[in-house]
Protein backbone atom coordinates (compact mmCIF):
# COMPACT_ATOMS: atom_id res chain seq x y z
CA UNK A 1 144.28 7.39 135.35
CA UNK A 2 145.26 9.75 138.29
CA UNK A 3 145.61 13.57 137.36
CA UNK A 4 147.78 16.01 139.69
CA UNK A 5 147.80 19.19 139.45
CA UNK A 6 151.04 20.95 140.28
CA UNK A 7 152.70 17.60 140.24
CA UNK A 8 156.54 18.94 140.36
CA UNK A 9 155.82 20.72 143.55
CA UNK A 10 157.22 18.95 146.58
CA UNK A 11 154.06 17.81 147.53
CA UNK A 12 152.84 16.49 144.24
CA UNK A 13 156.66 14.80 143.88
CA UNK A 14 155.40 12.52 146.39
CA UNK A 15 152.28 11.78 145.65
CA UNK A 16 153.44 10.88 142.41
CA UNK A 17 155.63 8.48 144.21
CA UNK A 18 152.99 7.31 146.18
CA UNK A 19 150.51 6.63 143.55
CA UNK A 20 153.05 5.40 141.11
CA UNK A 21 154.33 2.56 143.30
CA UNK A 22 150.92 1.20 143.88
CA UNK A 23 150.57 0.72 140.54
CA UNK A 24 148.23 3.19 139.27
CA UNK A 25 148.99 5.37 135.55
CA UNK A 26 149.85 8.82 136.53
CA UNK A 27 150.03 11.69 134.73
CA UNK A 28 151.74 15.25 135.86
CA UNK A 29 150.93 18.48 134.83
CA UNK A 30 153.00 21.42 135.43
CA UNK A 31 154.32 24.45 133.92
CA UNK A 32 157.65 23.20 134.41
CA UNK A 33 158.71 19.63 134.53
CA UNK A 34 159.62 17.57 137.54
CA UNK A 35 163.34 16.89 138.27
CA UNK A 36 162.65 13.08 138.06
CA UNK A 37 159.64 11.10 137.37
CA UNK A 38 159.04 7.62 138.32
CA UNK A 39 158.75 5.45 135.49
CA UNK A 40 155.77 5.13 133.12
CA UNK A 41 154.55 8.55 134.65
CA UNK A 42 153.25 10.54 131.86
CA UNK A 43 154.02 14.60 132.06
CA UNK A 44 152.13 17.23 130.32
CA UNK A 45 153.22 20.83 130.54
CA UNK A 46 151.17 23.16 130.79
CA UNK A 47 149.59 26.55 132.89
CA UNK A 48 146.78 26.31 134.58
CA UNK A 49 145.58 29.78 133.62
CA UNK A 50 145.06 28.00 130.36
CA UNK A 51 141.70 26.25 130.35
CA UNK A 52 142.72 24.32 127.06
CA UNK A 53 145.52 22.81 128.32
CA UNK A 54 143.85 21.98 131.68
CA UNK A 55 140.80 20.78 129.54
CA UNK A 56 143.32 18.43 127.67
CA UNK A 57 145.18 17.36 131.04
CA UNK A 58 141.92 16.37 132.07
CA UNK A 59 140.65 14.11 129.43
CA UNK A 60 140.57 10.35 130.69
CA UNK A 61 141.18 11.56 134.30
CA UNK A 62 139.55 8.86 136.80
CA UNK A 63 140.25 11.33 139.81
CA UNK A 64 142.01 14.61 139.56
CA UNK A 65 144.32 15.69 142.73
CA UNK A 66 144.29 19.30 142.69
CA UNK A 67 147.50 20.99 144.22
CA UNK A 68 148.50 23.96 142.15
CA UNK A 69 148.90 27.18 143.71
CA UNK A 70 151.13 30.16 144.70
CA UNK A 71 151.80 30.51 148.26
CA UNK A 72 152.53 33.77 150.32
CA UNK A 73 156.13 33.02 150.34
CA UNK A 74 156.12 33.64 146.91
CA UNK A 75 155.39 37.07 146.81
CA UNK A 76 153.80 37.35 143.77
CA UNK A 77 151.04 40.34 143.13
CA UNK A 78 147.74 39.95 144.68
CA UNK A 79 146.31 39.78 141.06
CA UNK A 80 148.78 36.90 139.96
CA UNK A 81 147.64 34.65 143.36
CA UNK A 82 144.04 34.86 142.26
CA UNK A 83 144.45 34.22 138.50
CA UNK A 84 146.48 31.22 139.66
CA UNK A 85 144.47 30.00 142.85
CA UNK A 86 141.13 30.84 141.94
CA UNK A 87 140.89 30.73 137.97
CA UNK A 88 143.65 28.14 137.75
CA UNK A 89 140.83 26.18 140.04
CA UNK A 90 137.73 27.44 137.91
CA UNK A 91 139.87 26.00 135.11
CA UNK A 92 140.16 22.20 136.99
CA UNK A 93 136.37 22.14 137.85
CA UNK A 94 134.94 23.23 134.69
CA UNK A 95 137.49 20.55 132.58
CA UNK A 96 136.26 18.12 135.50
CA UNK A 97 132.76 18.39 134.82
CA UNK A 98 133.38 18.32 131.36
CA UNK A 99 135.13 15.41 131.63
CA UNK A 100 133.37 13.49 132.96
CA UNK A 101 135.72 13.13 135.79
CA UNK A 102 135.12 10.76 138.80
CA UNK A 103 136.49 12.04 141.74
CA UNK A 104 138.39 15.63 142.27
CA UNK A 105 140.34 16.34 145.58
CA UNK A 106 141.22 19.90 146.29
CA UNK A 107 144.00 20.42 148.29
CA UNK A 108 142.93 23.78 150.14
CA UNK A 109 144.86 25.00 153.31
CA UNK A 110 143.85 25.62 157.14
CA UNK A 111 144.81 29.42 156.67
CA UNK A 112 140.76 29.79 155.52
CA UNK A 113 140.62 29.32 159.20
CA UNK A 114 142.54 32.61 159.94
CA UNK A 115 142.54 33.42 163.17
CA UNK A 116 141.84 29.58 165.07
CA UNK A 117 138.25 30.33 166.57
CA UNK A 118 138.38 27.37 168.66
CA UNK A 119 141.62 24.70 169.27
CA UNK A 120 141.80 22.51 168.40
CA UNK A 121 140.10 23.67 165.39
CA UNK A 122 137.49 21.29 163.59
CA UNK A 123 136.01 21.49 160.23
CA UNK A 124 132.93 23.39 161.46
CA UNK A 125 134.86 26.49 162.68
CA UNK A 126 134.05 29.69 161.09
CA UNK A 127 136.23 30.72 157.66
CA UNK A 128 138.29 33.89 158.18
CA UNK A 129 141.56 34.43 156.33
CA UNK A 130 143.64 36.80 157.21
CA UNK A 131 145.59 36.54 154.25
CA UNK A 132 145.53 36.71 150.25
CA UNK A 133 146.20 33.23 150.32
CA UNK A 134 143.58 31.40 153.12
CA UNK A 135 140.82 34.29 150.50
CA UNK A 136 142.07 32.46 147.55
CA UNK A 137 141.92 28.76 149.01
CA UNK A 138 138.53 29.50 150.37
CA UNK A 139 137.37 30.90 146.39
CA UNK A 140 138.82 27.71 145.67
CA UNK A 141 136.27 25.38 148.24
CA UNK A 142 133.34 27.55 147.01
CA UNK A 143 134.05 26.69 143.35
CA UNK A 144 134.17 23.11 144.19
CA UNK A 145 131.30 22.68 146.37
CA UNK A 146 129.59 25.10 143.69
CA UNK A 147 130.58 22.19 141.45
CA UNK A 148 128.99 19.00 143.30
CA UNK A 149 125.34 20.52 143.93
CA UNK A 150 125.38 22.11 140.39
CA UNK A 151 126.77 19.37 138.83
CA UNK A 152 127.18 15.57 140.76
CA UNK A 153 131.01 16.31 140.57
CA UNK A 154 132.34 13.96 143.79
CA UNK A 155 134.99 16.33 145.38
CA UNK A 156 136.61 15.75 148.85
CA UNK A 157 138.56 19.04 149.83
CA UNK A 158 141.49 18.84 152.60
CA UNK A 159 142.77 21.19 154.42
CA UNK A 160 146.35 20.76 155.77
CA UNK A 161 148.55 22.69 158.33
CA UNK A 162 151.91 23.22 157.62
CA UNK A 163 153.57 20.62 155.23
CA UNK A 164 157.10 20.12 155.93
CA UNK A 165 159.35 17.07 154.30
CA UNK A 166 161.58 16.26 151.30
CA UNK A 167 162.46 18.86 148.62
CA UNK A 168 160.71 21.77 150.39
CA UNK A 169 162.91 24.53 150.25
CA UNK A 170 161.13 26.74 151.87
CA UNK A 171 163.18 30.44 153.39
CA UNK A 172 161.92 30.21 156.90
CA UNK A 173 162.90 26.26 157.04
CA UNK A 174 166.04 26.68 155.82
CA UNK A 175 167.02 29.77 157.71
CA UNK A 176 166.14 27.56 161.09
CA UNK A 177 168.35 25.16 159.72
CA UNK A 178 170.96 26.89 158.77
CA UNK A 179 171.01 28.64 161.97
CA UNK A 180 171.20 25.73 164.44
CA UNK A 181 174.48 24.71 162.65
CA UNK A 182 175.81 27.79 162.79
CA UNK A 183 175.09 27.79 166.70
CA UNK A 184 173.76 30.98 166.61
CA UNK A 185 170.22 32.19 167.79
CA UNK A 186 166.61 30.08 166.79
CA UNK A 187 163.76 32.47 166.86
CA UNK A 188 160.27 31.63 169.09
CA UNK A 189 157.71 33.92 169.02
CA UNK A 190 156.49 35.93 172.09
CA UNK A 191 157.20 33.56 174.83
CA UNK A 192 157.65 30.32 172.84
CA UNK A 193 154.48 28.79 174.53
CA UNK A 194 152.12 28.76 171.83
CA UNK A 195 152.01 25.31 169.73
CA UNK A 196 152.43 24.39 166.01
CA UNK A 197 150.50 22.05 164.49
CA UNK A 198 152.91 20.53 161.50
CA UNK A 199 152.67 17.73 158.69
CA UNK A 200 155.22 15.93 157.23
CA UNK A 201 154.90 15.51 153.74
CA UNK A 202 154.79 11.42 153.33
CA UNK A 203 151.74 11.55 155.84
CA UNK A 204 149.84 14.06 153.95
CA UNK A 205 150.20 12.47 150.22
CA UNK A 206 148.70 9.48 152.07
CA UNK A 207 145.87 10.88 153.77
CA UNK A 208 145.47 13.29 150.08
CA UNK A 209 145.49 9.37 148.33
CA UNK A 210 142.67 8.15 150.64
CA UNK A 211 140.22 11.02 150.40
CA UNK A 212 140.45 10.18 146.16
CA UNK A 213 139.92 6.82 146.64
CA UNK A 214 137.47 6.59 149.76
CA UNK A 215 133.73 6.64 149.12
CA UNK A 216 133.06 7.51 152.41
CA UNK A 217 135.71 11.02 151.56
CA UNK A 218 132.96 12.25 148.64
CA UNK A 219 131.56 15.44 149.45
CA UNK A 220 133.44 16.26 153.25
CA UNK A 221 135.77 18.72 153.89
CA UNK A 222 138.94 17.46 156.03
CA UNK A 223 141.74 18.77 158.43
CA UNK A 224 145.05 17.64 157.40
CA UNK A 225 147.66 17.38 160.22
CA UNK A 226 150.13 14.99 162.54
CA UNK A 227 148.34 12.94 164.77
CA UNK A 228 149.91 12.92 168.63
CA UNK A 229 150.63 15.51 170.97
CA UNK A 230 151.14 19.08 169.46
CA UNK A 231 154.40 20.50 170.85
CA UNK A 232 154.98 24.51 171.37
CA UNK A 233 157.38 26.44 169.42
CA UNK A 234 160.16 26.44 172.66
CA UNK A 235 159.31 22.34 172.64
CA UNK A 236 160.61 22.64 168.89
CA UNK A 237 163.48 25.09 169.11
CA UNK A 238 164.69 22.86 171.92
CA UNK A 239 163.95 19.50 170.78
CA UNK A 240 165.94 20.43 167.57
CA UNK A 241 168.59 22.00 169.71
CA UNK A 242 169.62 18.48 170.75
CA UNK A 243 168.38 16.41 167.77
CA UNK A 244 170.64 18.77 165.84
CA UNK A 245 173.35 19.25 168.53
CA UNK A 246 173.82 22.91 168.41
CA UNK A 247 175.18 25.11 170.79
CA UNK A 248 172.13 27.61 169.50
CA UNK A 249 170.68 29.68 171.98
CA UNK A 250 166.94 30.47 172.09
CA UNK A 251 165.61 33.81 170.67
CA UNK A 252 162.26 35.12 171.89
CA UNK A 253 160.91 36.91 169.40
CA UNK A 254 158.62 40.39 170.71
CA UNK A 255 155.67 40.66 168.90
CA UNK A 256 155.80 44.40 167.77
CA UNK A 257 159.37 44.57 167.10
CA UNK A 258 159.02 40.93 164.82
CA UNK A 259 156.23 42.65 163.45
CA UNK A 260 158.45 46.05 162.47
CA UNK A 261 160.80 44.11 161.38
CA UNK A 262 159.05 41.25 159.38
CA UNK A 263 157.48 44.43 157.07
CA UNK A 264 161.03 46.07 156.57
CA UNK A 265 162.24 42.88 155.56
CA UNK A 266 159.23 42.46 153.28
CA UNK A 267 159.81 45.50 152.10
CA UNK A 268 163.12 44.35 150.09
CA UNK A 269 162.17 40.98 149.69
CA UNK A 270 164.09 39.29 152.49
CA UNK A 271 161.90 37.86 154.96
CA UNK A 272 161.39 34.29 155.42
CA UNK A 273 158.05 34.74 156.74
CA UNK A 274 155.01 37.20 155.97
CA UNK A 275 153.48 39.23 158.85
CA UNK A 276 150.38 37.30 158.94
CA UNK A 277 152.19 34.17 159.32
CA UNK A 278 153.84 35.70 162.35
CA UNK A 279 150.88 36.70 163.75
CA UNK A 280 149.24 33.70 163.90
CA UNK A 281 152.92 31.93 165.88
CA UNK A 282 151.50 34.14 168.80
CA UNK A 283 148.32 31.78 169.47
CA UNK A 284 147.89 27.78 169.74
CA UNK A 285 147.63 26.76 165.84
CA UNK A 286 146.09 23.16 166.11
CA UNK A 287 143.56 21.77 164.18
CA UNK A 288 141.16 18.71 165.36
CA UNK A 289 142.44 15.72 163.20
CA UNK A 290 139.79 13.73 164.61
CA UNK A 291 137.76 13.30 161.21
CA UNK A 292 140.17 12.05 158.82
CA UNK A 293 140.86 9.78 161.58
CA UNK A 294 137.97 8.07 162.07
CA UNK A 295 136.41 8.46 158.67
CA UNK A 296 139.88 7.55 156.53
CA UNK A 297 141.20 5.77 158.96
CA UNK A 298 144.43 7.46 158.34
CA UNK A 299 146.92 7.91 160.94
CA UNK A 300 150.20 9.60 160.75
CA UNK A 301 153.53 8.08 160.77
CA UNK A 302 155.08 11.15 162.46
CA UNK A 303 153.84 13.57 165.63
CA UNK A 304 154.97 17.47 164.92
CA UNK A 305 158.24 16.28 166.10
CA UNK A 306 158.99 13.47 164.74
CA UNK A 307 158.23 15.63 161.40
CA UNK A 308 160.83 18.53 162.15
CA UNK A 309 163.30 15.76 162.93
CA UNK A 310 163.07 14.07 160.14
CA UNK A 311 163.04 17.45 158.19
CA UNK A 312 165.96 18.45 159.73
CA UNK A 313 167.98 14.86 158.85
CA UNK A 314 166.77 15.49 155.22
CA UNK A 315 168.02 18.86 154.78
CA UNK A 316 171.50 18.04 156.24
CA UNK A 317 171.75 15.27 153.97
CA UNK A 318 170.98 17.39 151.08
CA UNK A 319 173.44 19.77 152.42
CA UNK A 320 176.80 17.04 152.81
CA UNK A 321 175.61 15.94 149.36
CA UNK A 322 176.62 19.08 147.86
């Protein structure tokens, strides 16, 4: 049986898909429950703060797929991030172990990186986060590599980019959106020449699939992002110009007035982004994908591009539905 972790979350929606339609007995656990749920998928509420009911989840697990956690977008208090991401993960090992469990895959997230040291960034580059977050997901690695010398607990931990796709609602998505059919202004920052490494959300379930079922995936540490050429923001504001066909006009966004700006909106709760986010649009943000690659053999179906494209169509389609 396949366990996920924060299973009604857009990226856990589908995996479950993914996993269910290959056959294999699911289960979801969540605090709240999915909108739909393929059938014969089990569902067991439940917080992860609550090693009990993560202990429970747990029991009979082949491999666990680890994907809870509280982003920056959320906003929540520094001390509500770490209960989540750090004990919430403390919880998923421990029942692992206990368990008896198989094979765990942590989802983590490149922001451990910080700051890219080198680009395109590989899996060797120093760990620096910048943010709550990245210091969270990089508790998170610890606690799981903690977990396989101390214990023989297989664990394959992946580190994606930006995951864009299918029921992700996120502010700074949808503003973009919104604003290229209202042919108004699309925001780049600084001079729109620094690139953006993306993911669309069908080719990181796969990739998530293969490091819980690959031997070869036991015990590495993987980037997670769209193979292909890695456009720059102005490539993106312009390709969706014309996918889109909006009259938009391209905004280039000055770092210390974005920055003064970003905080005021912060400040009430209205900004799409978080400063450190915006920081890091200033500087090439691509990782090496060259390891998943050849060790997974994994491959994405969509290039950065292809990914905001077929974002875009998605969202617009939600939109006409109503």
């Amino acid at each position: 049986m396949e366990l996920i972790t924060g299973g009604a979350g857009f990226l856990g929606r589908e995996l479950t898909k993914q996993l269910s339609s290959s056959g294999k007995d699911v289960r979801v656990f969540d605090i709240r429950e999915p909108e739909s749920l393929p059938e014969g998928v089990q569902f067991q509420r439940g917080d992860i703060c609550d090693a009990g009911a993560v202990m429970e989840a747990c029991r009979g697990a082949g491999t666990v797929y680890h994907l809870v956690g509280i982003v920056p977008q959320a906003r929540a208090p520094k001390s509500v991030m770490r209960s989540v991401n750090v004990d919430g993960t403390r919880n998923v090992v421990d029942a692992c172990v206990k368990n008896m469990v198989k094979r765990l895959v942590f989802v983590s997230s490149s922001e451990v990186y910080g700051f890219l040291e080198k680009v395109p960034c590989p899996e060797t580059a120093i760990t620096a986060p910048i943010g709550e977050y990245g210091v969270n997901k990089l508790a998170g690695e610890l606690l799981c590599l903690e977990a396989m010398l101390g214990h023989g607990l297989k664990v394959s931990i992946v580190r994606p980019t930006t995951i864009i796709g299918p029921y992700n609602w996120d502010n700074f998505f949808e503003m973009l959106y919104k604003l290229l059919d209202a042919n108004t202004a699309i925001p780049v920052p600084g001079k729109g020449d620094a690139r953006w490494h993306v993911i669309h959300v069908e080719d990181a379930a796969r990739a998530i699939i293969l490091a819980g079922e690959r031997d070869e995936a036991a015990g590495e540490i993987f980037n997670l992002a769209s193979s292909g050429d890695v456009p720059t923001h102005m490539e993106i504001a312009l390709t969706l110009k014309e996918h889109a066909k909006s009259r938009a006009r391209v905004l280039k966004i000055n770092k210390k007035l974005g920055t003064w700006a970003l905080r005021a909106l912060c400040t009430f709760g209205l900004s799409p982004l978080e400063p450190d986010q915006f920081f890091v649009g200033f500087s090439d943000y691509v990782l090496d994908v060259a390891k998943i690659e050849r060790v997974l053999g994994w491959r994405s179906k969509y290039d950065s591009l292809g990914a905001f494209k077929a974002d875009y169509d998605w969202y617009i389609s939600e939109i006409s539905r109503g």
